[in-house]
N, C-alpha and C. Protein backbone atom coordinates (compact mmCIF):
# COMPACT_ATOMS: atom_id res chain seq x y z
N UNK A 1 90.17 79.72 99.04
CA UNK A 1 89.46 79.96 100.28
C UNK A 1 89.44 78.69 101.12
N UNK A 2 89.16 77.16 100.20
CA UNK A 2 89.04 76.07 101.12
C UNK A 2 90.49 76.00 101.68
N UNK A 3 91.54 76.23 100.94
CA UNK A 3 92.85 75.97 101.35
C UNK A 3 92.91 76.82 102.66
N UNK A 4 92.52 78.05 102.86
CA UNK A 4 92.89 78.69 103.81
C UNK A 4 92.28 78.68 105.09
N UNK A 5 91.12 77.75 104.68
CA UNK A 5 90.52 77.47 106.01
C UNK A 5 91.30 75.90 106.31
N UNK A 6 91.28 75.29 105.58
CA UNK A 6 92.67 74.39 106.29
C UNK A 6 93.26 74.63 106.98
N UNK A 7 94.20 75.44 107.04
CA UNK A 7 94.82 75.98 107.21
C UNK A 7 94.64 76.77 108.30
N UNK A 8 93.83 77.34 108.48
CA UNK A 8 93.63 77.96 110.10
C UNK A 8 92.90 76.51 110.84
N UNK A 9 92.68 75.44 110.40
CA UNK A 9 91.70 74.43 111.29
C UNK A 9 93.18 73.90 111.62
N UNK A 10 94.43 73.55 111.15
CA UNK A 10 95.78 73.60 111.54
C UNK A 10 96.22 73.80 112.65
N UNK A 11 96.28 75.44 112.59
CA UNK A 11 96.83 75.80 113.27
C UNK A 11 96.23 75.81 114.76
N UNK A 12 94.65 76.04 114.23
CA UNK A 12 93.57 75.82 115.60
C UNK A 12 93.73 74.39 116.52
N UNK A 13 93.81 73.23 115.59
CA UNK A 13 94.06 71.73 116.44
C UNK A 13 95.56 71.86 116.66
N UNK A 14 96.58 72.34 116.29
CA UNK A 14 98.13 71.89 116.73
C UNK A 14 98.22 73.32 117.91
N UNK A 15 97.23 74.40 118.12
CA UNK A 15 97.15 75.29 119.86
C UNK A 15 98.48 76.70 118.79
N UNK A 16 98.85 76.71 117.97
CA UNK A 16 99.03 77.95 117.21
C UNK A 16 98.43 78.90 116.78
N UNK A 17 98.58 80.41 117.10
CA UNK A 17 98.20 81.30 116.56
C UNK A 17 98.16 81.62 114.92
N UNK A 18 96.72 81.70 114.53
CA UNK A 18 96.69 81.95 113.23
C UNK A 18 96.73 83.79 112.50
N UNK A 19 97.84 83.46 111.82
CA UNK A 19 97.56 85.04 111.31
C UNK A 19 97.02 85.07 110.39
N UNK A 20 96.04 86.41 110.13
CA UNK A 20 94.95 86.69 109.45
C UNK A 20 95.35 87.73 108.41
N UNK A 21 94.90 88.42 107.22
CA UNK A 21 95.58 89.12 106.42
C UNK A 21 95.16 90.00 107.25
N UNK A 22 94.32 90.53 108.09
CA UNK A 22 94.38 92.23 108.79
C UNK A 22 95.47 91.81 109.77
N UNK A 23 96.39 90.51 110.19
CA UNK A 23 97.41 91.26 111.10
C UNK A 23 98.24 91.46 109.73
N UNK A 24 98.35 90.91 108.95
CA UNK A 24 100.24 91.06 107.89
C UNK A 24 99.95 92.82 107.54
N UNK A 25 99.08 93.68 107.58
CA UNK A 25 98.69 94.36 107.17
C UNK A 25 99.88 95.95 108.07
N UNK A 26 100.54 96.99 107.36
CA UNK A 26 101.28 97.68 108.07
C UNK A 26 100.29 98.15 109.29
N UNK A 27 101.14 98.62 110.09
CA UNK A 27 100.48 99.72 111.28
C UNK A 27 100.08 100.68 110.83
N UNK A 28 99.32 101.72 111.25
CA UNK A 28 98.77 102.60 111.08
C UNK A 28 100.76 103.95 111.55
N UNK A 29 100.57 104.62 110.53
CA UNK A 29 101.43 105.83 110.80
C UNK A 29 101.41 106.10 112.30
N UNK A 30 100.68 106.42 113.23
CA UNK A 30 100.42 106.62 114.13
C UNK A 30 101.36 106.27 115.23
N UNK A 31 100.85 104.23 115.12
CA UNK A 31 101.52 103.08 115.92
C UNK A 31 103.15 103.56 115.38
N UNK A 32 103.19 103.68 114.38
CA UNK A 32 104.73 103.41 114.17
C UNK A 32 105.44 104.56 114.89
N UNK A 33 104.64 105.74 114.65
CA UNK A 33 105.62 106.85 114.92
C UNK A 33 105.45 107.10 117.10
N UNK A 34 104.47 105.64 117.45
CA UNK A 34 104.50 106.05 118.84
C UNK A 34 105.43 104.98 119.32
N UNK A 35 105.61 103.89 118.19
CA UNK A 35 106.27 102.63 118.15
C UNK A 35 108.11 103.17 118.56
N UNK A 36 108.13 103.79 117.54
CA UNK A 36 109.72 104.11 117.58
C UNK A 36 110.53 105.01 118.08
N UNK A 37 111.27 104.60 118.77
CA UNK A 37 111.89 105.09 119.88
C UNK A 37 112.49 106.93 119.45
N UNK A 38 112.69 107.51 120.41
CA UNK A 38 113.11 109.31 120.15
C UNK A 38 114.44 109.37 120.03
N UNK A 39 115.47 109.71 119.23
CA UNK A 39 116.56 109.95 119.22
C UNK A 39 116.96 111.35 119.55
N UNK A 40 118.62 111.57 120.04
CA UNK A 40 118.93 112.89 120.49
C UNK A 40 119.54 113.17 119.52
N UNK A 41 119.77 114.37 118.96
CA UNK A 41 120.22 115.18 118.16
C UNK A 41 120.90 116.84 118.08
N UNK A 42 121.26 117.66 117.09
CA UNK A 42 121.18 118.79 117.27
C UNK A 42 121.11 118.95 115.46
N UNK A 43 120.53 120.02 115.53
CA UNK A 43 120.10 120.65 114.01
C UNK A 43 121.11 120.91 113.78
N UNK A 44 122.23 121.06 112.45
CA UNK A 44 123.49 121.66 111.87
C UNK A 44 122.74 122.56 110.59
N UNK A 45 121.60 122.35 109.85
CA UNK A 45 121.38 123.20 109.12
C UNK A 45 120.06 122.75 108.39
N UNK A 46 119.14 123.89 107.90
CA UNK A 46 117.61 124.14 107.95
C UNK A 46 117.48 124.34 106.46
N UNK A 47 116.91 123.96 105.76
CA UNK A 47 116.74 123.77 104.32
C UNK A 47 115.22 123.78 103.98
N UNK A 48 114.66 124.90 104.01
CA UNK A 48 113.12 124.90 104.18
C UNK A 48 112.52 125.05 102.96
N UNK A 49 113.43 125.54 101.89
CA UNK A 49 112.87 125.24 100.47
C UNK A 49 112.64 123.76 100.00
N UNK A 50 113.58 122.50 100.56
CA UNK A 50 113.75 121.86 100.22
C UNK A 50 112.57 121.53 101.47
N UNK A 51 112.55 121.29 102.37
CA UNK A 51 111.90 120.70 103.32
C UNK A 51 112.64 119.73 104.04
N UNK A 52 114.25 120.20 104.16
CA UNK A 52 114.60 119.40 104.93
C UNK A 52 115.78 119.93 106.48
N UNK A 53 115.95 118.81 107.13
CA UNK A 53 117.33 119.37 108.20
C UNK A 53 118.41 118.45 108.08
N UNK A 54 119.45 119.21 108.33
CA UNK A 54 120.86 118.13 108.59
C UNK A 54 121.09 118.16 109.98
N UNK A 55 121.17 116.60 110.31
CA UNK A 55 120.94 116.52 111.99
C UNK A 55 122.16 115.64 112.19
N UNK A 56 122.88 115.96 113.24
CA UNK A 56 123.87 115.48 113.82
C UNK A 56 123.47 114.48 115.04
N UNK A 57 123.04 113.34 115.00
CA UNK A 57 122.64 112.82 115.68
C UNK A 57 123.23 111.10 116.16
N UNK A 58 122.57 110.50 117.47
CA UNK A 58 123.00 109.62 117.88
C UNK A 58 122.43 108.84 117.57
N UNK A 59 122.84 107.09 117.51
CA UNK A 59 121.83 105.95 117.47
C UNK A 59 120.78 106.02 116.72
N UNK A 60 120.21 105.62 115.63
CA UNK A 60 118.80 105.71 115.43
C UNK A 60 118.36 104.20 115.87
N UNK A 61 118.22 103.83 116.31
CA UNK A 61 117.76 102.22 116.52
C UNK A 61 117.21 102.00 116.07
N UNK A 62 115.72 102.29 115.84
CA UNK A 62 114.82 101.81 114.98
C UNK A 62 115.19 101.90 113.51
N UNK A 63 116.01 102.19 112.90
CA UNK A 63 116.90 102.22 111.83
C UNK A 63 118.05 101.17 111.88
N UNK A 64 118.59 101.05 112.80
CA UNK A 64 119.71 100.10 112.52
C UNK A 64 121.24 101.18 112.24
N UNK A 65 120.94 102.61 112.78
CA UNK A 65 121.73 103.33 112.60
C UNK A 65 122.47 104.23 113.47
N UNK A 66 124.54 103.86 113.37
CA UNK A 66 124.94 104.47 114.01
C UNK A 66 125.35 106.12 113.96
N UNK A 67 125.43 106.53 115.11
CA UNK A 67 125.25 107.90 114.87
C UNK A 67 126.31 109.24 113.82
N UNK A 68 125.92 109.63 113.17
CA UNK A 68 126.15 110.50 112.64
C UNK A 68 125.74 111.61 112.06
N UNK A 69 126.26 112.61 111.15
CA UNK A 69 125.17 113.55 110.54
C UNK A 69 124.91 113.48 109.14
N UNK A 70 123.31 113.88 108.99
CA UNK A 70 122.61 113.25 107.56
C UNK A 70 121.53 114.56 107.55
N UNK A 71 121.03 114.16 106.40
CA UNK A 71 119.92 115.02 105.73
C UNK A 71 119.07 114.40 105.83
N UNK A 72 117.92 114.64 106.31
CA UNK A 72 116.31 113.90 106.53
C UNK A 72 115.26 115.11 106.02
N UNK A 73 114.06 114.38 105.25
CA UNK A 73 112.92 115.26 104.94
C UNK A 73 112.29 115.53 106.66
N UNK A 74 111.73 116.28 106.24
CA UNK A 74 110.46 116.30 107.63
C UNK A 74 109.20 116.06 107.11
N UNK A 75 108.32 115.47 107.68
CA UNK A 75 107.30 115.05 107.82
C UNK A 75 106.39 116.18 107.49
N UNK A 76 106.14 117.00 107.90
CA UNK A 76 105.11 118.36 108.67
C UNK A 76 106.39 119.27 108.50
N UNK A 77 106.12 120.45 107.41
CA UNK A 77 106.89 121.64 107.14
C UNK A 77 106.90 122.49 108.43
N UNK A 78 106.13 122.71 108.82
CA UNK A 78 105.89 123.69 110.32
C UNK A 78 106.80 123.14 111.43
N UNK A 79 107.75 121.98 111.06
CA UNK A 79 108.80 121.38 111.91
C UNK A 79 109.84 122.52 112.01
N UNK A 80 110.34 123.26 110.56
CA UNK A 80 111.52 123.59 110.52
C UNK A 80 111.34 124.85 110.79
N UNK A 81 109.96 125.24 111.31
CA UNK A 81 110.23 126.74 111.92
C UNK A 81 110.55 126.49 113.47
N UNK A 82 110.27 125.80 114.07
CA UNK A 82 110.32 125.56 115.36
C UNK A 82 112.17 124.93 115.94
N UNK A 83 112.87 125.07 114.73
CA UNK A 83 114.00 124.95 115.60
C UNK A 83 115.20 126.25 114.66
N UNK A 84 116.29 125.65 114.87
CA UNK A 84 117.14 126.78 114.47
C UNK A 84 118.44 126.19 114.49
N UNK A 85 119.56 126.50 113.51
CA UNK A 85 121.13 125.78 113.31
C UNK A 85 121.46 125.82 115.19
N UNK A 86 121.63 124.62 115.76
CA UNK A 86 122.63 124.31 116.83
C UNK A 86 121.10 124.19 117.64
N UNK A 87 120.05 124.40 117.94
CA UNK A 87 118.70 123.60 118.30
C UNK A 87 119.54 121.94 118.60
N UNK A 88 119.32 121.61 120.04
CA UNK A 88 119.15 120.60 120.45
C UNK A 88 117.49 119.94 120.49
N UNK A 89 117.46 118.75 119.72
CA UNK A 89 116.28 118.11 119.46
C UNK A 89 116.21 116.68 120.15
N UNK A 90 115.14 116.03 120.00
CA UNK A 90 114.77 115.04 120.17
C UNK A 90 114.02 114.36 119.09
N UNK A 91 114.06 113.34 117.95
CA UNK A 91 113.02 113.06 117.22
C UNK A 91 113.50 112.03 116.91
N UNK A 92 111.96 111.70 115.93
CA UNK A 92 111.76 110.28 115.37
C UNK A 92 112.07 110.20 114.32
N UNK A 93 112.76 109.54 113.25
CA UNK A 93 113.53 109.56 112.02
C UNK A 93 112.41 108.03 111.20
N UNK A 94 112.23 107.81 110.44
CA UNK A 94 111.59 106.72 109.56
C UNK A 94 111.78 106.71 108.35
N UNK A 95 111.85 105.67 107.26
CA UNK A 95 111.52 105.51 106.31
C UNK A 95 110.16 106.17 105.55
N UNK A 96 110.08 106.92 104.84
CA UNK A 96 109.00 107.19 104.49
C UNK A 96 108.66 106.81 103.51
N UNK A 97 108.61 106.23 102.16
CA UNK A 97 108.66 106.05 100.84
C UNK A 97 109.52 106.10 100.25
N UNK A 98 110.59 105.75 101.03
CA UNK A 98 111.98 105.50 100.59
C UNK A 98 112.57 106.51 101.21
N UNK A 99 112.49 107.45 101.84
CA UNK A 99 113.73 108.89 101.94
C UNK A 99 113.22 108.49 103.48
N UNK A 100 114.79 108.95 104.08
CA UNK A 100 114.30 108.90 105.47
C UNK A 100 113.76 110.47 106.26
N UNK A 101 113.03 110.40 106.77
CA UNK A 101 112.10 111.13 107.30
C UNK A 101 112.00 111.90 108.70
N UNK A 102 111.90 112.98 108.80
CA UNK A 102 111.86 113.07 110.91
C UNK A 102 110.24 113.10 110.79
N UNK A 103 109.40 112.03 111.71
CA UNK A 103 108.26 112.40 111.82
C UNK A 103 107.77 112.52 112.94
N UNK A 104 108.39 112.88 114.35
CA UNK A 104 108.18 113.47 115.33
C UNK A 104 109.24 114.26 115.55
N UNK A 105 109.22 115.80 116.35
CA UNK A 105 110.68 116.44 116.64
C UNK A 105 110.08 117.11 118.13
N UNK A 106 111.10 117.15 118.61
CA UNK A 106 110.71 117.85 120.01
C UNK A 106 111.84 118.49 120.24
N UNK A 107 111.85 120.13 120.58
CA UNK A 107 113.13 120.59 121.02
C UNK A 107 113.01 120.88 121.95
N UNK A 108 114.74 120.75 122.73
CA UNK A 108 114.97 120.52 124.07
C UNK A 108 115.22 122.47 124.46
């Protein structure tokens, strides 16, 4: 504890911002999924036992990913009633606990 107040008295006399363990701390689901940008897409096929779609899609940026088509879980099952094979979409793709994820979808 004494070390870490050092340590912010540091950063306080050299005019640096001190980070605190509530910033290292993730975002809230929320921030992230308003954080990351919408990608375009189209549904190729609906897998609702499994809970998932194969999306033919562009760019994911917030991924680091160029476009192609993949299998993603969805977030919210009530996603994959709302579109249909060849459904032009819009959504948010993420990491979820390792599997990548759509956790926003919007169809066009």
């Amino acid at each position: 504890m004494l070390f870490r107040h050092a340590l912010m008295l540091v950063a306080l006399l050299a005019g640096a911002p001190f980070a605190n363990a509530a910033d290292d701390a993730a975002p809230a689901p929320a921030a992230v999924a308003a954080a990351a940008p919408l990608s375009e897409g189209e549904v190729k096929k609906i897998d609702t036992a499994a809970g998932k779609l194969t999306i033919k899609h562009g760019p994911l940026v917030n991924l680091g990913m160029e476009p192609m088509t993949m299998v993603f879980r969805v977030q919210d099952p009530v996603m994959l009633t709302k579109v249909q094979a060849g459904s032009k979409i819009r959504f948010t793709a993420e990491k979820v606990g390792g599997a990548l994820t759509v956790t926003t979808l919007e169809v066009q």
